[in-house]
Protein backbone atom coordinates (compact mmCIF):
# COMPACT_ATOMS: atom_id res chain seq x y z
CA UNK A 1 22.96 21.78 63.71
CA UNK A 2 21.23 24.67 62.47
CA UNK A 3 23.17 27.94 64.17
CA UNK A 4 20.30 30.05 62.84
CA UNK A 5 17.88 27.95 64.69
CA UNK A 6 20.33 27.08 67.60
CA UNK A 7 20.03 31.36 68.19
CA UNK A 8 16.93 31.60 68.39
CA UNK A 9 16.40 28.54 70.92
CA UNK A 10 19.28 30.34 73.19
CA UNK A 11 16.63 33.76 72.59
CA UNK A 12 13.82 31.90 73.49
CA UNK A 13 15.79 30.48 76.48
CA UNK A 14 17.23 33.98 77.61
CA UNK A 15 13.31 35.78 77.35
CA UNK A 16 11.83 33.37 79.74
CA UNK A 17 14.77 33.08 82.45
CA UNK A 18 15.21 36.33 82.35
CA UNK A 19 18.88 36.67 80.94
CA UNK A 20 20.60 38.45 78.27
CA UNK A 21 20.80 36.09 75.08
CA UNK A 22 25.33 36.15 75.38
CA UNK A 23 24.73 35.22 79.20
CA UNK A 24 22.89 32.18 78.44
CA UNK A 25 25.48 29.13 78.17
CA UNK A 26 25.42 25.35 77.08
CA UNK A 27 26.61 23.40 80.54
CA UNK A 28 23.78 26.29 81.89
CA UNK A 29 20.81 23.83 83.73
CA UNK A 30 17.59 25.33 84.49
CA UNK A 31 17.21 24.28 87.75
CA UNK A 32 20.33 25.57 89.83
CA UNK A 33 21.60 28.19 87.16
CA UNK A 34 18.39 29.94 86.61
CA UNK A 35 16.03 28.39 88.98
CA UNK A 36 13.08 28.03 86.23
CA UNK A 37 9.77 27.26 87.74
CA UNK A 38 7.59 24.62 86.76
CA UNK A 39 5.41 27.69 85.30
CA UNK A 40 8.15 29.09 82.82
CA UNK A 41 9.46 25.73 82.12
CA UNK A 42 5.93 24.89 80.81
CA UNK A 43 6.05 28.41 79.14
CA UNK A 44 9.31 27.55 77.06
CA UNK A 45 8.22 24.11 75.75
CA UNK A 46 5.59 25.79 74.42
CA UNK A 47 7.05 28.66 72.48
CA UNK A 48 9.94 25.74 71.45
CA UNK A 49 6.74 23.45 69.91
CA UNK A 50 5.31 26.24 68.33
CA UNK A 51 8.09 28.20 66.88
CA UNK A 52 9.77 25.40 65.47
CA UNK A 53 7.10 22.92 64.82
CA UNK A 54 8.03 20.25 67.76
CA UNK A 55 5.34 18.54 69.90
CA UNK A 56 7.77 17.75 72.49
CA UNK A 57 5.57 16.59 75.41
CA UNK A 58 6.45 18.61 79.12
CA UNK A 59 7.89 15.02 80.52
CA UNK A 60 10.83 14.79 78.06
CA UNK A 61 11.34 18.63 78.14
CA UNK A 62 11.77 18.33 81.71
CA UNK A 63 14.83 15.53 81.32
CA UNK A 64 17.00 18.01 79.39
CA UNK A 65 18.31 19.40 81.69
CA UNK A 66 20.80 22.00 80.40
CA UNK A 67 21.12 24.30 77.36
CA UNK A 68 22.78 22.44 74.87
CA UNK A 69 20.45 19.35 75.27
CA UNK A 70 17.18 21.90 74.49
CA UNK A 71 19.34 23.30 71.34
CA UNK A 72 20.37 20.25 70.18
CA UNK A 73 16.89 18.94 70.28
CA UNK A 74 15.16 22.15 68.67
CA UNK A 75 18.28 23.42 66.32
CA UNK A 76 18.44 19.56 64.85
């Protein structure tokens, strides 16, 4: 795994939930640790695609379900 890339997915991550970057934890899941809406969830996948050149579609976003799953799938 890329760390340089797995930083900026946790950056990414902490922008949109609304956390500072070292607050933002692998076992974290969006749903009961930061209580992401449908609206921001949307918003991440798309800054994910575009800044590293994914076109992850919102369905399979949706089944990672914590942090490390996103990184892993984005820092790869």
């Amino acid at each position: 795994m890329d760390k340089e890339k797995a930083q900026k997915v946790r950056e990414a991550i902490a922008e949109v939930v609304g956390f500072e970057v070292n607050e933002i934890e692998d076992g974290d899941r969006f749903i009961t640790d930061y209580n992401i809406a449908y609206t921001e969830r949307k918003a991440l996948l798309e800054r994910l695609n575009t800044e590293f050149g994914k076109d992850l579609d919102f369905t399979t976003f949706c089944a990672l379900e914590d942090v490390s799953s996103v990184v892993s799938t984005f820092a790869a």
